[in-house]
N, C-alpha and C. Protein backbone atom coordinates (compact mmCIF):
# COMPACT_ATOMS: atom_id res chain seq x y z
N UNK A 1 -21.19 -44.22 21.84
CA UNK A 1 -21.32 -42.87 22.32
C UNK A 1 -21.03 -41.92 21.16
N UNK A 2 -21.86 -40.57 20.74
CA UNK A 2 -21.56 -39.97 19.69
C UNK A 2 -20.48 -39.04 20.19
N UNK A 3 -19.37 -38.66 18.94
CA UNK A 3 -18.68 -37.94 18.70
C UNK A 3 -19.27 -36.30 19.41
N UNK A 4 -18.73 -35.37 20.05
CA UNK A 4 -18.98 -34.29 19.98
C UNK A 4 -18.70 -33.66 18.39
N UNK A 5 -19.88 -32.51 17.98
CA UNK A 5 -19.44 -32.00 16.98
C UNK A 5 -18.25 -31.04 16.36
N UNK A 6 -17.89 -30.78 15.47
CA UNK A 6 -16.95 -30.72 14.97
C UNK A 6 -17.10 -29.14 14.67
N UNK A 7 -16.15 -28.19 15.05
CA UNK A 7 -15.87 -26.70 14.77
C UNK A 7 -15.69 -26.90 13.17
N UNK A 8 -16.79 -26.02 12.57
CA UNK A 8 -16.30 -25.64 11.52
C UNK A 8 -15.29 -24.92 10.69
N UNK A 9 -14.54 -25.76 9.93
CA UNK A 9 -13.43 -25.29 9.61
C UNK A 9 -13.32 -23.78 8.69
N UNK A 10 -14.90 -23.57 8.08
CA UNK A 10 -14.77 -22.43 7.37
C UNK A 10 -15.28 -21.53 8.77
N UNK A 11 -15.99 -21.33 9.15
CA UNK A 11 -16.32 -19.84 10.16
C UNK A 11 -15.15 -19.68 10.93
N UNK A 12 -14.54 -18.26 11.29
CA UNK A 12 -14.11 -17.90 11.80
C UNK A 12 -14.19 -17.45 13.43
N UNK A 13 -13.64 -17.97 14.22
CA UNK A 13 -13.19 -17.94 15.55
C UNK A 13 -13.52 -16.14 16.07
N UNK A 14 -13.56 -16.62 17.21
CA UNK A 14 -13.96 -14.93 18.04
C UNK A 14 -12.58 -13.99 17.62
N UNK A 15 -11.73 -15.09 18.05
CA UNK A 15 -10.22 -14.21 17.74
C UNK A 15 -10.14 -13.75 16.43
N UNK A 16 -9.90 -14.62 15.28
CA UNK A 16 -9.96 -13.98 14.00
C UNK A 16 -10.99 -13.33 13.66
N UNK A 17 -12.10 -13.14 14.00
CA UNK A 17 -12.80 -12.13 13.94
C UNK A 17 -12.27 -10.62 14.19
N UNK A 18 -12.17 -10.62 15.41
CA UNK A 18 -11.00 -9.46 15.94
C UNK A 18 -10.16 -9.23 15.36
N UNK A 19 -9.64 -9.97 14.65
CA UNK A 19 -7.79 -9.64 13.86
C UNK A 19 -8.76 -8.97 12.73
N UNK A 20 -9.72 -9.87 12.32
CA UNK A 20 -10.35 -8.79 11.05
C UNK A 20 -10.39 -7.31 10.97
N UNK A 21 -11.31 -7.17 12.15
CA UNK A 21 -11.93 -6.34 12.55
C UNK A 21 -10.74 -5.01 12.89
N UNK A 22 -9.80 -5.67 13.46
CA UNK A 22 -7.74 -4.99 13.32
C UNK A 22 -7.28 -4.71 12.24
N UNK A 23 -8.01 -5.48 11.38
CA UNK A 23 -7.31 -4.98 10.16
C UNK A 23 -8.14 -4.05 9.27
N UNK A 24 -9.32 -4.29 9.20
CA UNK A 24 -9.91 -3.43 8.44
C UNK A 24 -10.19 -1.92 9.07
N UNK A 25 -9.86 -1.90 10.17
CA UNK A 25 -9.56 -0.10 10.93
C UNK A 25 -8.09 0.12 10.66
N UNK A 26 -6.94 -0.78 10.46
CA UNK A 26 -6.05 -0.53 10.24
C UNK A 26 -6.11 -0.07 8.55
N UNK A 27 -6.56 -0.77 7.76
CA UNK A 27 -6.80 -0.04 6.03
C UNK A 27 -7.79 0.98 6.15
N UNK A 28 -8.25 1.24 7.35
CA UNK A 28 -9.36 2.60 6.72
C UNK A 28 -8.42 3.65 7.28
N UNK A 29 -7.33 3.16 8.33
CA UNK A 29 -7.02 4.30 8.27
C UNK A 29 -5.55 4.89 7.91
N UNK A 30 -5.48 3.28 6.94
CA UNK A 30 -4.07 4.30 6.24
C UNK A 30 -4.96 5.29 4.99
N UNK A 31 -5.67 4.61 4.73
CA UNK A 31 -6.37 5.78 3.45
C UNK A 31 -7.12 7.35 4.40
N UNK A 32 -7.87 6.62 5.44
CA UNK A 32 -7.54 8.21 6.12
C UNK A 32 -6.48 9.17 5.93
N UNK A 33 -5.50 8.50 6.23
CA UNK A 33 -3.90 9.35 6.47
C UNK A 33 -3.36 9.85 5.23
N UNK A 34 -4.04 9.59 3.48
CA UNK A 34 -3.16 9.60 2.84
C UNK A 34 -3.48 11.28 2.30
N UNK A 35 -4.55 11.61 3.02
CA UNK A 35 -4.56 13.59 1.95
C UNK A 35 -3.54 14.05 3.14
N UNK A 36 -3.19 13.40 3.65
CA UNK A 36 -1.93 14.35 4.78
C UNK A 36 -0.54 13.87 4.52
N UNK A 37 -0.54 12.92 3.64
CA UNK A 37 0.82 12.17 3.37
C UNK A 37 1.72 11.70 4.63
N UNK A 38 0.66 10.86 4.97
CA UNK A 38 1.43 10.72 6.54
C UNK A 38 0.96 9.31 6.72
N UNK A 39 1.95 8.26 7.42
CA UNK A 39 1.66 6.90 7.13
C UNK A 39 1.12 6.53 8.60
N UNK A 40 0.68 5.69 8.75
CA UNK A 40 -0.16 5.27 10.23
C UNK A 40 1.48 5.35 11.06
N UNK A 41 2.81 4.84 10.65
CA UNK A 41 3.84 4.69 11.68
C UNK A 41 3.95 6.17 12.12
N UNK A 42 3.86 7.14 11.27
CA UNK A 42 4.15 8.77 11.13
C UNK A 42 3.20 8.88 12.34
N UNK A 43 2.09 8.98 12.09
CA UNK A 43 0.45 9.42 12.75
C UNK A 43 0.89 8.88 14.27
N UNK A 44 1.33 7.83 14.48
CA UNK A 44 1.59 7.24 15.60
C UNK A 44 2.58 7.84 16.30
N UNK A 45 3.98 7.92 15.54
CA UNK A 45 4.89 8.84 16.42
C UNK A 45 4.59 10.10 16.42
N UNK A 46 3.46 11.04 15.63
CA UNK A 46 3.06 12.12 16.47
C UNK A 46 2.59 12.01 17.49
N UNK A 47 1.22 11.32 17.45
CA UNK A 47 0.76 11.10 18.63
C UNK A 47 1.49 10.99 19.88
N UNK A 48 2.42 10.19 19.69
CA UNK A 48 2.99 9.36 21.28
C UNK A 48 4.31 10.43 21.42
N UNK A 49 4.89 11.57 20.86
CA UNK A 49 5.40 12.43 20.50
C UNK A 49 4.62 14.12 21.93
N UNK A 50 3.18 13.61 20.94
CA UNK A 50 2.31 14.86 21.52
C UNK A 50 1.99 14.30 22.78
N UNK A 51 1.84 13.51 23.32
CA UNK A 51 1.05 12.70 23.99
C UNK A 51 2.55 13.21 25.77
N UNK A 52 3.85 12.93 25.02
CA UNK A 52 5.10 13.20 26.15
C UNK A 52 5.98 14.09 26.07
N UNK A 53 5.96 14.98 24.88
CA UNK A 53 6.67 16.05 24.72
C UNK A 53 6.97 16.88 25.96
N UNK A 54 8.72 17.44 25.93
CA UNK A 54 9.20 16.82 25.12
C UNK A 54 9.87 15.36 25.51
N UNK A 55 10.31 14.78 24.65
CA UNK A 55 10.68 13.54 24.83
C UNK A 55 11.76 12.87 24.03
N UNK A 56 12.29 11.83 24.61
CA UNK A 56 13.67 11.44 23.76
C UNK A 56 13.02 10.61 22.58
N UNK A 57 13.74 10.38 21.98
CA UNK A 57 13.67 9.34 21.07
C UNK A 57 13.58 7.90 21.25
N UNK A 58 14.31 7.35 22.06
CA UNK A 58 14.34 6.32 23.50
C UNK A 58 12.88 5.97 23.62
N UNK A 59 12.21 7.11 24.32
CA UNK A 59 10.62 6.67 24.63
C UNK A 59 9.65 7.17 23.78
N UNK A 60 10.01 7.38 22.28
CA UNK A 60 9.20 7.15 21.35
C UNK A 60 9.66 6.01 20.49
N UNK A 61 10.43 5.22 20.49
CA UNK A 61 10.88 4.02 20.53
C UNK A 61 10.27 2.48 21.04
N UNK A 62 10.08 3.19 22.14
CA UNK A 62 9.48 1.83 23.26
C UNK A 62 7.66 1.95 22.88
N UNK A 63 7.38 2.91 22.48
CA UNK A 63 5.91 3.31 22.71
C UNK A 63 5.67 2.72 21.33
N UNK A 64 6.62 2.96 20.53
CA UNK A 64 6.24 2.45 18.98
C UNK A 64 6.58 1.04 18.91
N UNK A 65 7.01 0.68 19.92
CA UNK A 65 7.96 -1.02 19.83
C UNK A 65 8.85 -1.23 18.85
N UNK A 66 9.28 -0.09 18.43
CA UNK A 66 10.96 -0.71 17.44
C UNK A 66 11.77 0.02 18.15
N UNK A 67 13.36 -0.62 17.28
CA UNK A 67 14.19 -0.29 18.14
C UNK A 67 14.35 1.60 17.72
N UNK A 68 15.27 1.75 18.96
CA UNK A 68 15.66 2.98 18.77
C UNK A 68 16.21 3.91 17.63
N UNK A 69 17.56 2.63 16.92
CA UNK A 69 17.99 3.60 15.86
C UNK A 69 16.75 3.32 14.93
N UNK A 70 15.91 2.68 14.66
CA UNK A 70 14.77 2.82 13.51
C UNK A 70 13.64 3.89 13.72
N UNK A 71 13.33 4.52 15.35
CA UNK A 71 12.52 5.87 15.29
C UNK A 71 13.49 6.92 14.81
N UNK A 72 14.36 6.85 14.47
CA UNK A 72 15.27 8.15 13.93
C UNK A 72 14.84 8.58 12.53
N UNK A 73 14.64 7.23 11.69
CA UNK A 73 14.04 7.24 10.57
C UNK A 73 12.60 7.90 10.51
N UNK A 74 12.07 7.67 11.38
CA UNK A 74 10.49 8.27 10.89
C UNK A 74 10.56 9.90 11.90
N UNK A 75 11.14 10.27 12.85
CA UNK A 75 11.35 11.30 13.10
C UNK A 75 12.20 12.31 12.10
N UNK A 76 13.14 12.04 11.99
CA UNK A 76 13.63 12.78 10.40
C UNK A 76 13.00 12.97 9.49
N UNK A 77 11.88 12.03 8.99
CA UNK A 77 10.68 12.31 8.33
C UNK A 77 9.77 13.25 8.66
N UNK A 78 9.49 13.43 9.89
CA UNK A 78 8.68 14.41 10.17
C UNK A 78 9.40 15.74 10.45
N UNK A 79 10.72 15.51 11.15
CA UNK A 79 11.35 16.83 10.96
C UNK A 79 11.50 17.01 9.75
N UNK A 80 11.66 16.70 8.58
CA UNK A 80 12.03 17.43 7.23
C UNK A 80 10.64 18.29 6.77
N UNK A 81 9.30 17.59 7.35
CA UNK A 81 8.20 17.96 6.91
C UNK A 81 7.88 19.37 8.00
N UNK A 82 8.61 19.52 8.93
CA UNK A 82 8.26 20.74 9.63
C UNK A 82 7.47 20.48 10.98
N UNK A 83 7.18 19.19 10.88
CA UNK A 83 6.01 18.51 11.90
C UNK A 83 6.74 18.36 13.60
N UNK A 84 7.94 18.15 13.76
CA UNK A 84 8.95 18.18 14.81
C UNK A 84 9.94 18.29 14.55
N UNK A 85 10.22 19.32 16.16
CA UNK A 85 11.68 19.70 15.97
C UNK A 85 12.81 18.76 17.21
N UNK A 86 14.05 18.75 17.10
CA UNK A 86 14.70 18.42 17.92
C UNK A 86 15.35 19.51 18.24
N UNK A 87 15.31 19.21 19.59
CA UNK A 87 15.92 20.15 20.88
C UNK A 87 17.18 19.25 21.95
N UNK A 88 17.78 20.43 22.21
CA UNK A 88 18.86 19.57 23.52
C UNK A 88 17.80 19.32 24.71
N UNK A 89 18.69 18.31 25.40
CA UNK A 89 17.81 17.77 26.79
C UNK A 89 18.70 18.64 27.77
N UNK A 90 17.31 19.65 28.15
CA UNK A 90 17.97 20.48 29.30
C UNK A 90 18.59 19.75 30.31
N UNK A 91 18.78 18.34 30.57
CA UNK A 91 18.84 17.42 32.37
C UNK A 91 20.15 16.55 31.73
N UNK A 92 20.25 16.67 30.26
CA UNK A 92 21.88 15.60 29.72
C UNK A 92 21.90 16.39 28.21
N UNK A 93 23.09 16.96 28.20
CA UNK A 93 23.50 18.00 27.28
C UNK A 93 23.84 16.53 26.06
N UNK A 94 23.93 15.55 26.55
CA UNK A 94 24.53 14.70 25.46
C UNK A 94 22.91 13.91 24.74
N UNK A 95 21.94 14.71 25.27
CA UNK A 95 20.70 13.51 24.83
C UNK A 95 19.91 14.68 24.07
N UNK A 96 18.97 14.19 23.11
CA UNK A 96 18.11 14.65 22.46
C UNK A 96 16.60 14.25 22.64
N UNK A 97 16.22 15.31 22.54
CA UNK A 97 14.71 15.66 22.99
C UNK A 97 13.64 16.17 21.81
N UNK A 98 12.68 15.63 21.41
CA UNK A 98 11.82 15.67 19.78
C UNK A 98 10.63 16.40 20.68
N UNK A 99 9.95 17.42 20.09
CA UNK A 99 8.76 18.32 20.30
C UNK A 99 7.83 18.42 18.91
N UNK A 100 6.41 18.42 19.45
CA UNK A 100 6.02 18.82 18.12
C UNK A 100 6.11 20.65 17.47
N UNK A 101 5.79 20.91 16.35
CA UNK A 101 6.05 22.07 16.06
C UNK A 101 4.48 22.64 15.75
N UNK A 102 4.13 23.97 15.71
CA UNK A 102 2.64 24.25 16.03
C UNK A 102 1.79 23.84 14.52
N UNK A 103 2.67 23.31 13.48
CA UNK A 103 2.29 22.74 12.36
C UNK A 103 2.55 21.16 12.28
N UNK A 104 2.82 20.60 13.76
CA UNK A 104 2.86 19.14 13.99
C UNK A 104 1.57 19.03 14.90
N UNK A 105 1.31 20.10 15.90
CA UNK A 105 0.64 20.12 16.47
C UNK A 105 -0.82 19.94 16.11
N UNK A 106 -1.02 20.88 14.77
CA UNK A 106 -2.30 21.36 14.07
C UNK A 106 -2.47 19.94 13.13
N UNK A 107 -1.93 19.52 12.48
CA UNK A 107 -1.64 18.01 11.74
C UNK A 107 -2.11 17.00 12.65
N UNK A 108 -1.47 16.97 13.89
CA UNK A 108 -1.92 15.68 14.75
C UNK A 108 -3.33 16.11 15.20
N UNK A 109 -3.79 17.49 15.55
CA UNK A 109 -5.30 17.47 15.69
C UNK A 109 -6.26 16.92 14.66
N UNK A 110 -5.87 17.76 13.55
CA UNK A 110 -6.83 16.90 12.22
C UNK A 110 -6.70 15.57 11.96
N UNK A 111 -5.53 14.61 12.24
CA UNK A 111 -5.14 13.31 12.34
C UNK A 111 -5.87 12.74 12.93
N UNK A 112 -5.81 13.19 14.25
CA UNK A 112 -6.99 12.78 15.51
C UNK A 112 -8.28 12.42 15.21
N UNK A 113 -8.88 13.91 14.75
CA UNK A 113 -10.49 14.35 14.25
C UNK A 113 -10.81 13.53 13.00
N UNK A 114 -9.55 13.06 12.09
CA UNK A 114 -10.01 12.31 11.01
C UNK A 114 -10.09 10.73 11.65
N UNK A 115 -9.28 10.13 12.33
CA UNK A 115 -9.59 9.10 13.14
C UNK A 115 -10.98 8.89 13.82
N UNK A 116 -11.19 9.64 14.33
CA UNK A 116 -12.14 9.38 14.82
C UNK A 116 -13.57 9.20 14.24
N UNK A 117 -13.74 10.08 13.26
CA UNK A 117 -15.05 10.06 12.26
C UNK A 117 -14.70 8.72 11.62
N UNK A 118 -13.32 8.16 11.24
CA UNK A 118 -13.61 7.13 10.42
C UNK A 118 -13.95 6.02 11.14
N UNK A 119 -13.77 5.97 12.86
CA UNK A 119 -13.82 4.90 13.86
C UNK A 119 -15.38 4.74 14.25
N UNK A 120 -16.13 6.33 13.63
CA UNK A 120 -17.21 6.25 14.27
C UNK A 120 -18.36 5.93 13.08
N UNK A 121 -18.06 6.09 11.49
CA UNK A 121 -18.35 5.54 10.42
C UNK A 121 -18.16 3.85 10.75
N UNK A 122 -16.94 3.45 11.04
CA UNK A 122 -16.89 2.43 10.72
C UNK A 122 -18.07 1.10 11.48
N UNK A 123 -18.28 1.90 12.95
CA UNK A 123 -19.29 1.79 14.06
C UNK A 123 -20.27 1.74 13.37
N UNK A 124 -20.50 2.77 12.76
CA UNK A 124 -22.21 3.37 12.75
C UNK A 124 -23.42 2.14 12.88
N UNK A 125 -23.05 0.80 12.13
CA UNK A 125 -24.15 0.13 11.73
C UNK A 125 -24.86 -0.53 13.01
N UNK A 126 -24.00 -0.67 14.40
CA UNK A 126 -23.84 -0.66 15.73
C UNK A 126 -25.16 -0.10 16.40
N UNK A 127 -25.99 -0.75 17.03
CA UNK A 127 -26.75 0.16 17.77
C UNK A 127 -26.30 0.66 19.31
N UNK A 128 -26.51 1.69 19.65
CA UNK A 128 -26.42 2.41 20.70
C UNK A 128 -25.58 1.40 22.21
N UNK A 129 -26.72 0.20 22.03
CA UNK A 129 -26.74 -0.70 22.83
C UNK A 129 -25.29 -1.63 22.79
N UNK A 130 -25.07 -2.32 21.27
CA UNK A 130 -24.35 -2.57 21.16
C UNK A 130 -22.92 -2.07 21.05
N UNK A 131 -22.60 -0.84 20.66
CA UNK A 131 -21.26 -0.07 20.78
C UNK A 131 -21.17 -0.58 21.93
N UNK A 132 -22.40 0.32 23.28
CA UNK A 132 -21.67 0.00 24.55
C UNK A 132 -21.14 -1.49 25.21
N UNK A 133 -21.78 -2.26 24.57
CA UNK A 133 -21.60 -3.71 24.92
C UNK A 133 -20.25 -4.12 24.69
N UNK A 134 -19.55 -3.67 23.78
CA UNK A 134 -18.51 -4.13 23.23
C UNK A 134 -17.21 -3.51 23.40
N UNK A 135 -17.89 -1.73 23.99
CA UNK A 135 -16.93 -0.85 24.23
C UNK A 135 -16.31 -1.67 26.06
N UNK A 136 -17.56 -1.98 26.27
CA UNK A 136 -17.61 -2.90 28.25
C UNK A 136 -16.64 -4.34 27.61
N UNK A 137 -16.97 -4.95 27.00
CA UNK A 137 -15.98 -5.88 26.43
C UNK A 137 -14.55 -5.97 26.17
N UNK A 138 -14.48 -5.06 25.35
CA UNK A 138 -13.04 -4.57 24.46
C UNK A 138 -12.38 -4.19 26.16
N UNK A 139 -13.05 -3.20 26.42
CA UNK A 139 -11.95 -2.36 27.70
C UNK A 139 -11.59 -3.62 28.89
N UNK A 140 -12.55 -4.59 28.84
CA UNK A 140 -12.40 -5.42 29.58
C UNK A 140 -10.86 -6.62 29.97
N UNK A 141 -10.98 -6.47 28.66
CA UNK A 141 -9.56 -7.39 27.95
C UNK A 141 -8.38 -6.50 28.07
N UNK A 142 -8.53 -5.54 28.00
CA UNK A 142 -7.36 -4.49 27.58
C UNK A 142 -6.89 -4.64 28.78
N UNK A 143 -7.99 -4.10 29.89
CA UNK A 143 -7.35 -4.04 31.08
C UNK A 143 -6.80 -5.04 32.06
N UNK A 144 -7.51 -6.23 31.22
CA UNK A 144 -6.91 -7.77 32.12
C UNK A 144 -5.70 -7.84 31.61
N UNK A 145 -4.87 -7.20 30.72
CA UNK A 145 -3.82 -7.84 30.26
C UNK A 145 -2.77 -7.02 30.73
């Protein structure tokens, strides 16, 4: 009885494909980020910043998946840059609350708008048909999980 054939050891798997494909939007868009001097972890805690403002530090923590005392570090970063401010928590005088500032605000829009042109460059070679195929795919997974 013959052997079934054998997965080739050089082509890459659906999955590592994907991790590629993770990584090379992840390098386009730290070089996106760099005429703003702002690192994808930065770009991220604006976002998830703008996204719940205001908000503790706590749940820009969990949203970023590190621990707590390590979002202190990249929030201090952006507060020194003017990008957010910290405020008292009107509901626990002992907790702190991070907002963006209308020059964190204006930063995370162009952040955004530069994301996106580079997501939609990176697409382009994609036909019409296929984006949507994959956009029905991708969301598919996301949401099973």
């Amino acid at each position: 009885m013959p052997s079934a054939p054998r997965a080739s050891t050089t082509e890459p798997g659906l999955g590592e494909l994907v991790m590629q494909v993770a990584r090379g939007l992840r390098r386009r868009h730290a070089q996106t980020l760099e005429p703003w001097g702002v690192t994808p972890h930065e770009a991220r805690a604006l976002r998830v910043i703008g996204t719940h403002e205001p908000t503790r530090l706590g749940v820009v923590a969990q949203h970023l998946r590190i621990a707590p005392r390590s979002v202190t570090d990249v929030v201090d970063s952006l507060e020194r840059r003017g990008f957010v401010v910290r405020e008292a928590d009107p509901t626990d005088r002992r907790a702190t609350q991070v907002a963006l500032t209308p020059s964190g605000r204006k930063i995370l829009g162009e952040l955004d708008t530069a994301r996106r042109a580079d997501h939609e460059s990176y697409f382009a070679d994609l036909s019409e048909r296929d984006r949507a195929t994959l956009t029905r795919i991708l969301t598919g997974l996301v949401e099973d999980r």
